[in-house]
PDB file of N, CA and C in Angstrom:
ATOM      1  N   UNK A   1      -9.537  27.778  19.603  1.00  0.00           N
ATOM      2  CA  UNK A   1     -10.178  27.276  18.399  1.00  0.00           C
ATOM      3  C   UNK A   1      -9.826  25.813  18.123  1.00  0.00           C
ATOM      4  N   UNK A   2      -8.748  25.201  18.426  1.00  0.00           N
ATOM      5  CA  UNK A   2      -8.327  24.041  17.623  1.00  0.00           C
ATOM      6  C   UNK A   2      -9.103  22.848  18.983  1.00  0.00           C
ATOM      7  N   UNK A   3      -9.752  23.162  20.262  1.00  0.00           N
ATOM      8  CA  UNK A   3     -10.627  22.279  20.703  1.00  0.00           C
ATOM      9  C   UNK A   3     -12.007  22.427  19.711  1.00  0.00           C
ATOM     10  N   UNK A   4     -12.251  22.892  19.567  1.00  0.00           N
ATOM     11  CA  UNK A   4     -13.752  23.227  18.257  1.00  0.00           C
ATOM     12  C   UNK A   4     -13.243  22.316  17.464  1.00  0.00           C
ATOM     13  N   UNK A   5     -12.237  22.149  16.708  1.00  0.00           N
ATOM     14  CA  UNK A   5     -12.124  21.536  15.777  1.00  0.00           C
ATOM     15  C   UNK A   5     -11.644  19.881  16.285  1.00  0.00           C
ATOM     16  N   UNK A   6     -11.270  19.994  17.106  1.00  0.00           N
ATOM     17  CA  UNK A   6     -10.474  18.376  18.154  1.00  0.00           C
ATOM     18  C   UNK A   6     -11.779  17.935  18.386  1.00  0.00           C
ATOM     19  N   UNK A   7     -12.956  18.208  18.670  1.00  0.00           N
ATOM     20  CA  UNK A   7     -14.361  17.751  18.946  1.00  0.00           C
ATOM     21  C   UNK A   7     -15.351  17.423  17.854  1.00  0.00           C
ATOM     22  N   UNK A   8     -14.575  17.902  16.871  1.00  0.00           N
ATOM     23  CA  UNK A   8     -15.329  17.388  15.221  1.00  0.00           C
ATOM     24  C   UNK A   8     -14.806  15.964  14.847  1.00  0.00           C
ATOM     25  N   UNK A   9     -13.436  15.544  15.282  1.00  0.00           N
ATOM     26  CA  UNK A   9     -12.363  15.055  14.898  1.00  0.00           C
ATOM     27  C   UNK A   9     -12.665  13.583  14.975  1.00  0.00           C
ATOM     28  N   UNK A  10     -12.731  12.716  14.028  1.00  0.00           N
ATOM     29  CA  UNK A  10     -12.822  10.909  14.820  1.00  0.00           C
ATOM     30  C   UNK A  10     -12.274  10.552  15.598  1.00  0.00           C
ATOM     31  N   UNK A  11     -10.798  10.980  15.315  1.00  0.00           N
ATOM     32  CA  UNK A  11      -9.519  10.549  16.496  1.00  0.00           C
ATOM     33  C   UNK A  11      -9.638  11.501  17.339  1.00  0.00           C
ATOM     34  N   UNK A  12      -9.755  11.075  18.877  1.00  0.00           N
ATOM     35  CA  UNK A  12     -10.059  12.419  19.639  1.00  0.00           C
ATOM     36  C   UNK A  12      -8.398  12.908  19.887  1.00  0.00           C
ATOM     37  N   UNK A  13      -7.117  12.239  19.945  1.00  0.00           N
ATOM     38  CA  UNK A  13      -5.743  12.565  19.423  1.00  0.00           C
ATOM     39  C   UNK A  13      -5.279  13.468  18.939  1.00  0.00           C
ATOM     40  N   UNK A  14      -6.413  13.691  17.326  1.00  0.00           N
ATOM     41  CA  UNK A  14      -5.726  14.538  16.464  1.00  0.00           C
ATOM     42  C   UNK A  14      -6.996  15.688  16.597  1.00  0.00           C
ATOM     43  N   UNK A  15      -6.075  16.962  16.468  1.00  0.00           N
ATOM     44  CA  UNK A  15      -6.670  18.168  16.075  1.00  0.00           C
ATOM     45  C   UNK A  15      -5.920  19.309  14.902  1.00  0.00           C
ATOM     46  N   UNK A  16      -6.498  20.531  14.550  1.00  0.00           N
ATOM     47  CA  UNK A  16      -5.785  20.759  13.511  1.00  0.00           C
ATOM     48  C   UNK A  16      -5.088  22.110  14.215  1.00  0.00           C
ATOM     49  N   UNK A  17      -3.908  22.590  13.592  1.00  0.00           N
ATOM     50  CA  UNK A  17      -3.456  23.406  14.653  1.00  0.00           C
ATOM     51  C   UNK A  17      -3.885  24.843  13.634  1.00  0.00           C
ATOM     52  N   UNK A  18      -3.228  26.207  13.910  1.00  0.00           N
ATOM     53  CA  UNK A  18      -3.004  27.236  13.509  1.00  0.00           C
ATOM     54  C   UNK A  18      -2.591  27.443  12.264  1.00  0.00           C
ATOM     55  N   UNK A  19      -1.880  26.900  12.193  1.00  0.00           N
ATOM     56  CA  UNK A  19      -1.058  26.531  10.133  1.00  0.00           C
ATOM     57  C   UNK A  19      -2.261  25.543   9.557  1.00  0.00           C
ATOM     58  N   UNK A  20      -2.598  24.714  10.087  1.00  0.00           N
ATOM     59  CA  UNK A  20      -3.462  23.413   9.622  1.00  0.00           C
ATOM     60  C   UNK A  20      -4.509  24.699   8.957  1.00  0.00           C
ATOM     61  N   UNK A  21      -5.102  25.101   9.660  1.00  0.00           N
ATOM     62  CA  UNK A  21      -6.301  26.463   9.575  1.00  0.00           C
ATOM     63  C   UNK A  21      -6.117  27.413   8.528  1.00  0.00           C
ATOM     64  N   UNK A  22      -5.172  28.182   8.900  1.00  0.00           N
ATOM     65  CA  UNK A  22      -4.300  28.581   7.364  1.00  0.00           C
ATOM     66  C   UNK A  22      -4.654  28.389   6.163  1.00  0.00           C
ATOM     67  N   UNK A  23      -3.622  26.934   6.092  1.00  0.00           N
ATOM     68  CA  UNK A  23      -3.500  26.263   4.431  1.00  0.00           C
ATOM     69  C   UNK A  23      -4.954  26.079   4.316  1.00  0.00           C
ATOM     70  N   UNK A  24      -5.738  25.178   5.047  1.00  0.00           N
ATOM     71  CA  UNK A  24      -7.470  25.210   4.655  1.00  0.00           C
ATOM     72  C   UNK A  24      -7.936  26.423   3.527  1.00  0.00           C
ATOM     73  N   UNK A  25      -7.752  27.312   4.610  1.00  0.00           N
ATOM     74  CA  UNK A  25      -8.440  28.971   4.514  1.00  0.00           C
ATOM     75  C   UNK A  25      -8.049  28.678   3.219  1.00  0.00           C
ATOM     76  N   UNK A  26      -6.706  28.943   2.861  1.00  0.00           N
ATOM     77  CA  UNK A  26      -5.880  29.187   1.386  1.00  0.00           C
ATOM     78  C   UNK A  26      -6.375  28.621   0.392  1.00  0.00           C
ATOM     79  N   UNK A  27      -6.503  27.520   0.489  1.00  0.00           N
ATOM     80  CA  UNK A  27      -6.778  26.022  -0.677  1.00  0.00           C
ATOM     81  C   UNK A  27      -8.483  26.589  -0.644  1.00  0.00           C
ATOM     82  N   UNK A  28      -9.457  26.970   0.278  1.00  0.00           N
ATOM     83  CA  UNK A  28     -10.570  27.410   0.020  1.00  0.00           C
ATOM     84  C   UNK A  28     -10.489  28.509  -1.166  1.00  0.00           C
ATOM     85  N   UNK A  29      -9.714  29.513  -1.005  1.00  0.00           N
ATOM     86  CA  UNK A  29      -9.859  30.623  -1.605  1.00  0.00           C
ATOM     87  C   UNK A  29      -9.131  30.088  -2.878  1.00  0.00           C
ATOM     88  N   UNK A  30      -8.442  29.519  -3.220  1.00  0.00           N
ATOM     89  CA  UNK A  30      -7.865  28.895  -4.223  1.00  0.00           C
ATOM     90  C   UNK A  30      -8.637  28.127  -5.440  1.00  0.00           C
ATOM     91  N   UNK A  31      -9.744  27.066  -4.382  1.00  0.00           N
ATOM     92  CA  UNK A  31     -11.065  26.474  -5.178  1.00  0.00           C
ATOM     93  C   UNK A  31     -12.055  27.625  -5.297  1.00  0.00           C
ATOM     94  N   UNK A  32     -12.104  28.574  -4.490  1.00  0.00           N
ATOM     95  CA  UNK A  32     -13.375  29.934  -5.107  1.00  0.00           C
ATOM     96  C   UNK A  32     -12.862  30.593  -6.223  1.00  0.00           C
ATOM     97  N   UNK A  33     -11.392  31.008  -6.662  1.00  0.00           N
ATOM     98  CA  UNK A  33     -10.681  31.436  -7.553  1.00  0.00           C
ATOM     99  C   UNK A  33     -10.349  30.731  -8.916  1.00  0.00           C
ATOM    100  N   UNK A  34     -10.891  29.846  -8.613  1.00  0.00           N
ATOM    101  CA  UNK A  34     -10.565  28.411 -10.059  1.00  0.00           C
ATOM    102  C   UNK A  34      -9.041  27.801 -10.109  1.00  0.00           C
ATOM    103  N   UNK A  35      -8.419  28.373  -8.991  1.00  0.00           N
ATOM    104  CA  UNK A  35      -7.020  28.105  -9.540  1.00  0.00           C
ATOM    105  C   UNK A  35      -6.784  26.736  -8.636  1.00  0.00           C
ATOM    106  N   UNK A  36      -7.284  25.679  -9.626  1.00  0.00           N
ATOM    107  CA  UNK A  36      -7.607  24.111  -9.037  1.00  0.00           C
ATOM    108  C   UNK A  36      -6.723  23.596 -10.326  1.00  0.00           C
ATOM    109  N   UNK A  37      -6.448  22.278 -10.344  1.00  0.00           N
ATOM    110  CA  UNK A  37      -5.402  21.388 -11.438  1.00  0.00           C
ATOM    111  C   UNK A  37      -5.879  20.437 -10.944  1.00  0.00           C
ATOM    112  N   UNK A  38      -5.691  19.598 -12.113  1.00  0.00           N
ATOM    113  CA  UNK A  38      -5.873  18.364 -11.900  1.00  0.00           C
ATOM    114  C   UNK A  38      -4.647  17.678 -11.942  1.00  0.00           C
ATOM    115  N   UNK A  39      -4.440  16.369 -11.588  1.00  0.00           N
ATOM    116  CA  UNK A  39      -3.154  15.584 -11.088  1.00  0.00           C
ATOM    117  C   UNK A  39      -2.278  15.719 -12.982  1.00  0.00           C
ATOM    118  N   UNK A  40      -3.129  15.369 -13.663  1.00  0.00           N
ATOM    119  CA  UNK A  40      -2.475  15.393 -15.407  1.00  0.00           C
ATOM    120  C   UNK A  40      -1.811  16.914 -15.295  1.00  0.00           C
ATOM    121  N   UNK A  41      -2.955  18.095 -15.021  1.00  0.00           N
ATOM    122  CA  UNK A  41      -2.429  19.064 -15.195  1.00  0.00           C
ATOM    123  C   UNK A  41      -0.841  19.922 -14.022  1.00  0.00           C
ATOM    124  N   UNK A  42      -1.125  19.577 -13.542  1.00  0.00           N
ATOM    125  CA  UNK A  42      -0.043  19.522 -12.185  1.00  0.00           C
ATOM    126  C   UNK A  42       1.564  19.089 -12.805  1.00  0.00           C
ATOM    127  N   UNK A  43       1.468  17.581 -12.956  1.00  0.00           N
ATOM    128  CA  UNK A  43       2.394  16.834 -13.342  1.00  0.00           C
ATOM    129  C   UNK A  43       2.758  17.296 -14.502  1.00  0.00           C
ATOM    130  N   UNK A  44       1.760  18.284 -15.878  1.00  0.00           N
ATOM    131  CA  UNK A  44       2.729  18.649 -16.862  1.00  0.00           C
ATOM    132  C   UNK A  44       3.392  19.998 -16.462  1.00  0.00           C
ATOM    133  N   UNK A  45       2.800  20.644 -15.633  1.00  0.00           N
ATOM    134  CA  UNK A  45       3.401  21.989 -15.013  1.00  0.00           C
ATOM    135  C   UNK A  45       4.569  21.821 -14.822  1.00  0.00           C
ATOM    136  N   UNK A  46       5.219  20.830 -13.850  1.00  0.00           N
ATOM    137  CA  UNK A  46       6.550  20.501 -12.967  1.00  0.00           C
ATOM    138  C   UNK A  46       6.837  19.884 -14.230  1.00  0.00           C
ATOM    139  N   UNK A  47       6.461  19.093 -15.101  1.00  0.00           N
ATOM    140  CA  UNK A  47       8.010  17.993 -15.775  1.00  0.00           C
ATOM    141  C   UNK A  47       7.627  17.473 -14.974  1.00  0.00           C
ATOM    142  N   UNK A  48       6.948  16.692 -14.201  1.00  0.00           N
ATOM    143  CA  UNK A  48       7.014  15.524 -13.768  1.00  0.00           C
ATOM    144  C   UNK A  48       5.966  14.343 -14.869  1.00  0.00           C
ATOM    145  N   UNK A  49       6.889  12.752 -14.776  1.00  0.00           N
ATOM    146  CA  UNK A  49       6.086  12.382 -15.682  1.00  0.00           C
ATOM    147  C   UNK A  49       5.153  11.017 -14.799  1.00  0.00           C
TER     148      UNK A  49
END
């Protein structure tokens, strides 16, 4: 699979591996689920300022 994706790629170098595929998948199902933040909302979650 990760030549399929090395042939999409600008850099012919980089491809995405097995984990790369993964987190995608995840963060997809994450934006179908609503559970998205925005950088304001994020940063008040953590205490970060």
């Amino acid at each position: 699979m990760p030549e399929l994706i090395k042939s999409k790629c600008k850099n012919p170098d980089a491809y995405l591996d097995e984990q790369d595929l993964k987190d995608i998948a995840e963060a997809e199902e994450d934006i179908r689920q609503g559970r998205v933040y925005t950088t304001e909302e994020l940063r008040a979650k953590l205490g970060i300022q």
